[in-house]
Protein backbone atom coordinates (compact mmCIF):
# COMPACT_ATOMS: atom_id res chain seq x y z
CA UNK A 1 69.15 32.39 -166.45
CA UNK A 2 70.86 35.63 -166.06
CA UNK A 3 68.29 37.57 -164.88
CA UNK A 4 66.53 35.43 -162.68
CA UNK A 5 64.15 37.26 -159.96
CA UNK A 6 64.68 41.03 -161.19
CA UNK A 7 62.44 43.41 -162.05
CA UNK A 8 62.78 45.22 -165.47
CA UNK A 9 60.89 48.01 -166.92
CA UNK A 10 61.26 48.99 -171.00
CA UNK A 11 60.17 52.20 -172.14
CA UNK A 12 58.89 52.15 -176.36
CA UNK A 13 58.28 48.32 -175.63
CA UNK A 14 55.40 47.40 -177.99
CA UNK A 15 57.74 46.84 -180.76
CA UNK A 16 60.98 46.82 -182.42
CA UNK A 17 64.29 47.00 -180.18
CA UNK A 18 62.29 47.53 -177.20
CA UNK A 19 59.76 44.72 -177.40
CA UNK A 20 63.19 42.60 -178.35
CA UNK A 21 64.25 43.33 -174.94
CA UNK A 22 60.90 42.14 -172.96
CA UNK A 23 61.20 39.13 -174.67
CA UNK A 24 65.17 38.32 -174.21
CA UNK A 25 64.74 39.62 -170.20
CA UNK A 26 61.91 37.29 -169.96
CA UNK A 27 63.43 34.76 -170.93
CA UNK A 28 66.26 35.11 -168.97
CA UNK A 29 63.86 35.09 -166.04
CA UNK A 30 63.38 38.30 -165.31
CA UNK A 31 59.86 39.87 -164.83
CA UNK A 32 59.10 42.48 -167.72
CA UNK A 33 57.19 45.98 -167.91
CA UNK A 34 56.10 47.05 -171.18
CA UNK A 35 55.56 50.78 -171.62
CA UNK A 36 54.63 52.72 -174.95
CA UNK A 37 51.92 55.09 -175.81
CA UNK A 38 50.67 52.38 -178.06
CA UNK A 39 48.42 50.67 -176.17
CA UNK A 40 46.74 48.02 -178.35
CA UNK A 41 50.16 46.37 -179.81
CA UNK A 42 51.94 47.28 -176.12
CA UNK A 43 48.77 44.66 -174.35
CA UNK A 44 49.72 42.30 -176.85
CA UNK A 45 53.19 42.10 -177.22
CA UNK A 46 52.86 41.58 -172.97
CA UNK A 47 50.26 38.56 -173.39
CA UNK A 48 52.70 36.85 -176.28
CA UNK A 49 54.89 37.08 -173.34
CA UNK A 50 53.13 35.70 -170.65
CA UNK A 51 52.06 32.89 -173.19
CA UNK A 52 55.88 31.88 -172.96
CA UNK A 53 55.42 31.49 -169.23
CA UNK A 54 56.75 34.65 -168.13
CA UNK A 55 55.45 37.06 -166.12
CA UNK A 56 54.75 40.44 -168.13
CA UNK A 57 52.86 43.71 -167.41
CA UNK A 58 51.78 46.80 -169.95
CA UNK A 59 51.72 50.03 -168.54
CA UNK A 60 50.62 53.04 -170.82
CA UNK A 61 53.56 55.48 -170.36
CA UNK A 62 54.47 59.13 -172.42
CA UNK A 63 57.56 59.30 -171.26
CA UNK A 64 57.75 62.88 -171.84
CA UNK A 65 55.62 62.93 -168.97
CA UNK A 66 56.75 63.27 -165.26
CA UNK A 67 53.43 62.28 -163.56
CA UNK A 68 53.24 59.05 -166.46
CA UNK A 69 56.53 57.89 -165.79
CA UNK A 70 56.53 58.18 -161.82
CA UNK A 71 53.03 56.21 -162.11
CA UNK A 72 55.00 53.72 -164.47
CA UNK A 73 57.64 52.58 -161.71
CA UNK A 74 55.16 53.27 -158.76
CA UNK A 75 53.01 50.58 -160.41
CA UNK A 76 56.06 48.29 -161.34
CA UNK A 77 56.98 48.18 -157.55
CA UNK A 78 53.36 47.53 -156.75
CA UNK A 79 53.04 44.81 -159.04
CA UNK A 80 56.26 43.26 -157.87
CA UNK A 81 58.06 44.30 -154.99
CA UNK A 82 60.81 46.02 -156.41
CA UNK A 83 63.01 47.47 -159.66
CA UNK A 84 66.11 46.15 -160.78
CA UNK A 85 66.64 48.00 -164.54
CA UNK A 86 65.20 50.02 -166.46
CA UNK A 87 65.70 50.37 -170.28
CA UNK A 88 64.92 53.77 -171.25
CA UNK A 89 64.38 52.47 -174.87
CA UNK A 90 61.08 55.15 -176.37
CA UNK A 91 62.38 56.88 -179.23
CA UNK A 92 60.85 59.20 -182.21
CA UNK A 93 62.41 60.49 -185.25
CA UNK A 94 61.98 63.72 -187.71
CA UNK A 95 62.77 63.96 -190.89
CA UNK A 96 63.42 67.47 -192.68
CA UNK A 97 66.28 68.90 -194.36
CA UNK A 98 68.45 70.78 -191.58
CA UNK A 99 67.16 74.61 -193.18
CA UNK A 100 63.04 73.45 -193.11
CA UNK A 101 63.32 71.78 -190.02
CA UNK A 102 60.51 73.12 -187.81
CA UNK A 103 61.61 73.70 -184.04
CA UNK A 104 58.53 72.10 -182.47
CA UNK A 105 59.67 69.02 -184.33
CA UNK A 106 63.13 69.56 -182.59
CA UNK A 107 61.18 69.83 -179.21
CA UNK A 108 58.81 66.50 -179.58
CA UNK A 109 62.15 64.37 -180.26
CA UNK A 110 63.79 66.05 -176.93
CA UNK A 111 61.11 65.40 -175.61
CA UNK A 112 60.59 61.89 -175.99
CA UNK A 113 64.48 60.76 -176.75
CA UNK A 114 66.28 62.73 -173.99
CA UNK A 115 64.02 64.00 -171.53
CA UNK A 116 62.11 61.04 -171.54
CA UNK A 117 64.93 59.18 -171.06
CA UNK A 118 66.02 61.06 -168.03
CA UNK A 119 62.59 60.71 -166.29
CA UNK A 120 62.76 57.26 -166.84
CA UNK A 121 66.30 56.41 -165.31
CA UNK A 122 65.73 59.31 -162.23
CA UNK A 123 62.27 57.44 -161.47
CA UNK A 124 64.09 54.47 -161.50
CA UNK A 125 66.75 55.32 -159.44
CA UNK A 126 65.12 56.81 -156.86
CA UNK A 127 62.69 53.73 -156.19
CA UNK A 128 66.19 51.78 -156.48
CA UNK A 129 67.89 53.76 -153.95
CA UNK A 130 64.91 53.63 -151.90
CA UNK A 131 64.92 50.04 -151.45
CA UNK A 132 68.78 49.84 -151.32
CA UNK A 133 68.85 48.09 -154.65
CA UNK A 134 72.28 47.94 -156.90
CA UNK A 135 70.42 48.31 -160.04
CA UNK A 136 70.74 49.00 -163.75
CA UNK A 137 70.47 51.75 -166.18
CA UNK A 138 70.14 51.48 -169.93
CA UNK A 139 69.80 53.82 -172.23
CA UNK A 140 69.41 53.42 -175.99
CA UNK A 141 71.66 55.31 -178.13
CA UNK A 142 72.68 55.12 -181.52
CA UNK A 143 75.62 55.44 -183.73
CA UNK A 144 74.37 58.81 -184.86
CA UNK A 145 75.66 59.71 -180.93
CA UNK A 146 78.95 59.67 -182.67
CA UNK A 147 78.45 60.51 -186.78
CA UNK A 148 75.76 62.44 -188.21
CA UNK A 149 72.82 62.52 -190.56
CA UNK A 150 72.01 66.13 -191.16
CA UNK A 151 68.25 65.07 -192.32
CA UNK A 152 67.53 63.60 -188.81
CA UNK A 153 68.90 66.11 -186.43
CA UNK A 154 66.76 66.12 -184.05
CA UNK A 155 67.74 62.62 -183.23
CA UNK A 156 71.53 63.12 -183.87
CA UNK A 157 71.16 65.57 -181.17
CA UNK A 158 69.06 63.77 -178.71
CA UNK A 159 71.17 61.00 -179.15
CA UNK A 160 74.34 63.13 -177.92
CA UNK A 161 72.77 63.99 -175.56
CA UNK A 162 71.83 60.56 -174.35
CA UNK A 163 75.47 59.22 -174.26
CA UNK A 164 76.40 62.07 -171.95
CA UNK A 165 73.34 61.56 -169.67
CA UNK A 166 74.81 58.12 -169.25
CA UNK A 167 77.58 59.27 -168.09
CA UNK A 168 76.45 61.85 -165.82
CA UNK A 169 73.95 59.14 -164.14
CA UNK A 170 77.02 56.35 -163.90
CA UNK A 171 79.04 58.99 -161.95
CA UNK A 172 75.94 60.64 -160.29
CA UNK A 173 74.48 56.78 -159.02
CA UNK A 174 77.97 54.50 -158.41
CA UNK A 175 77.52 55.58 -154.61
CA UNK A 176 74.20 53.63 -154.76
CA UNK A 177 75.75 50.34 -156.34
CA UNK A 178 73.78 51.46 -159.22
CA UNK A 179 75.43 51.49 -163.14
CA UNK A 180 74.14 53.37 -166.13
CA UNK A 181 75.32 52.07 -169.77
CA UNK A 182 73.81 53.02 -173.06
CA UNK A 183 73.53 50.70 -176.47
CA UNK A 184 74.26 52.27 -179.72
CA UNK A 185 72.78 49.96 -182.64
CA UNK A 186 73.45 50.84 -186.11
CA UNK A 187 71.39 49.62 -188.91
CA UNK A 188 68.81 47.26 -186.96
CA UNK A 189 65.95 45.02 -188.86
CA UNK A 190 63.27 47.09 -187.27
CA UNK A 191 59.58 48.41 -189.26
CA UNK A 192 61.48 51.72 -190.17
CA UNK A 193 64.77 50.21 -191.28
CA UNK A 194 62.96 47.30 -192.92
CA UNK A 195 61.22 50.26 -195.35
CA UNK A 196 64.96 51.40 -196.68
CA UNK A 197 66.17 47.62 -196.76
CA UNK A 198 63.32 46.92 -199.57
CA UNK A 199 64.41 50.11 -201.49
CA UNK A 200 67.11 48.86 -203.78
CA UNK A 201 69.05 52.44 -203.85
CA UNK A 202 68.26 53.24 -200.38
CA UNK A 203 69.76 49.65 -199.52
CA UNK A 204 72.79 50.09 -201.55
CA UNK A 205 73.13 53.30 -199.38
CA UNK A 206 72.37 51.19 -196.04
CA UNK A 207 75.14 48.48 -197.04
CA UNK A 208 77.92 51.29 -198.16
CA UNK A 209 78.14 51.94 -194.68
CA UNK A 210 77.95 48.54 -192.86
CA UNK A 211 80.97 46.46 -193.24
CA UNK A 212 79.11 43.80 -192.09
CA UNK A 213 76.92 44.06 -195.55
CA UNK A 214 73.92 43.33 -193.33
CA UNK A 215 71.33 44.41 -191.02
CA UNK A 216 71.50 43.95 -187.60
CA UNK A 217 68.49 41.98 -185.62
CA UNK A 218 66.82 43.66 -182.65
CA UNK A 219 67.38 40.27 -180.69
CA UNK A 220 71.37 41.15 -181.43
CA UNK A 221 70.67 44.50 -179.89
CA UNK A 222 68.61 42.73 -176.91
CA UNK A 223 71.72 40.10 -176.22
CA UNK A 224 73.72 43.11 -175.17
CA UNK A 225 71.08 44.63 -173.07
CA UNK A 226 70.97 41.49 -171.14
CA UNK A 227 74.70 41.47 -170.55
CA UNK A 228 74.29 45.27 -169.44
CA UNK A 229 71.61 44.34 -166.98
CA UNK A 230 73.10 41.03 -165.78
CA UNK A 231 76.22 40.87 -163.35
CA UNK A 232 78.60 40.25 -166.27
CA UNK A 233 78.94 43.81 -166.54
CA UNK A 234 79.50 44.61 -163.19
CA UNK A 235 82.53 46.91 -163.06
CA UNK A 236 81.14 48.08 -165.91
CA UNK A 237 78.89 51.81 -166.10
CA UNK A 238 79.46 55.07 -168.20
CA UNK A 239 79.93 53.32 -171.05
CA UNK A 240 78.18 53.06 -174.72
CA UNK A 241 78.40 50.10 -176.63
CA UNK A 242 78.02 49.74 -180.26
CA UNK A 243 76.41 46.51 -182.07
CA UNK A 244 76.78 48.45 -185.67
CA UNK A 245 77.95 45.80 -188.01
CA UNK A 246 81.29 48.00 -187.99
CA UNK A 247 79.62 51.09 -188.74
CA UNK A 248 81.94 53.56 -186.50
CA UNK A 249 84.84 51.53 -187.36
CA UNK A 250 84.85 52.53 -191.28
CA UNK A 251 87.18 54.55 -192.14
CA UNK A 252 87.32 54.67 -195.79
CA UNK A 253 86.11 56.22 -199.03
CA UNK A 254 82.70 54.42 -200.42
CA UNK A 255 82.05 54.15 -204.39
CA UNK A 256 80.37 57.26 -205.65
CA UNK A 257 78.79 57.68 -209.15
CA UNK A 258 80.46 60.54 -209.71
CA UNK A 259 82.13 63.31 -207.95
């Protein structure tokens, strides 16, 4: 087991990519903290895990928060000696046309997407360096880092963002022994993607874009999170990489109706 005796924290674990992650750390041995603001599905998405065997923790978190997410690893470490990764994973998404898009919906995804995900990996880090542990860093990005969907900006923005606050904590951390990598999923099986996938149009859509001509799994997304956290990657940090079915590979013209 890869991951056998470290410490792992995932932020927007109750479900989805993140809760994908819990389970494929656990079960690579390593003990798992679930964090979300959703409390009821977060307690139960930890006991399903600890009915595998494992050892699992939920920890209410906003990780918009300073105070929350300080608590969050301060309680981690409490609960078991140390912190070895941290998956900066909580995410939320706006939808408006780029003119009616109302700036305090621009502010609630930076404030959950980016900033959250820089109080998560600087809490982490500093418990890290503090007990002279070469950990991990991952952030979860998106292809919409790289290409854009004008309806979701906020997102596409805090997404940017992420992939160059990976960077800047890879070169800010490598004197600690600690590396920062993001994971940029494309179209992944999740509750919101799953809505579009049973929309015949809106799937046609989906599939024009995925040269795969599927959706990706959240497990497929939780494989490479494991190889991020695990020493397989180590000489690698700074880097994003992209389970997208192809996605930022395509580089051609898609049928239209009409043009």
């Amino acid at each position: 087991m890869r991951l056998q005796g470290k410490v792992a924290v995932i932020t927007g674990a109750a479900r989805g990519i993140g809760l994908a992650v819990a389970q494929r750390f656990a079960a690579e041995g390593a003990k798992v903290v679930l964090a979300d603001v959703l409390e009821r599905e977060g307690e139960e998405a930890a006991e399903k895990i600890q009915e595998t065997g494992a050892d699992a923790l939920f920890i209410k978190c906003d990780v918009g928060d300073r105070g929350e997410v300080d608590t969050l690893m301060q309680r981690t470490v409490a609960a078991w000696g140390r912190l070895d990764c941290a998956v900066a994973n909580a995410a939320v998404v706006a939808k408006a046309d780029f003119l009616d898009m109302d700036v305090d919906d621009v502010d609630r995804v930076l404030r959950v997407n980016l900033r959250g995900a820089f109080l998560t990996g600087q809490a982490a880090a500093r418990r890290m360096v503090e007990q002279r542990i070469p950990g991990t860093i991952i952030n979860m990005s998106s292809v919409n880092a790289v290409v854009a969907i004008p309806q979701i900006a906020p997102y596409v923005m805090a997404k940017g963002g992420l992939n160059q606050l990976t960077k800047v904590e890879a070169l800010a951390l490598a004197d600690h022994g600690i590396r920062a990598n993001a994971i940029g999923p494309g179209s992944i099986a999740t509750e919101m993607v799953q809505q579009v996938n049973n929309d015949p149009d809106k799937r046609r859509a989906l599939m024009s874009r995925t040269p795969m001509k599927r959706l990706g799994t959240p497990d497929e997304v939780a494989k490479v999170a494991v190889f991020l956290a695990s020493d397989d990657s180590s000489y690698m940090t700074g880097q994003c990489l992209y389970p997208d079915g192809g996605r930022l590979a395509l580089n051609y013209t898609v049928p239209v109706d009409d043009v």
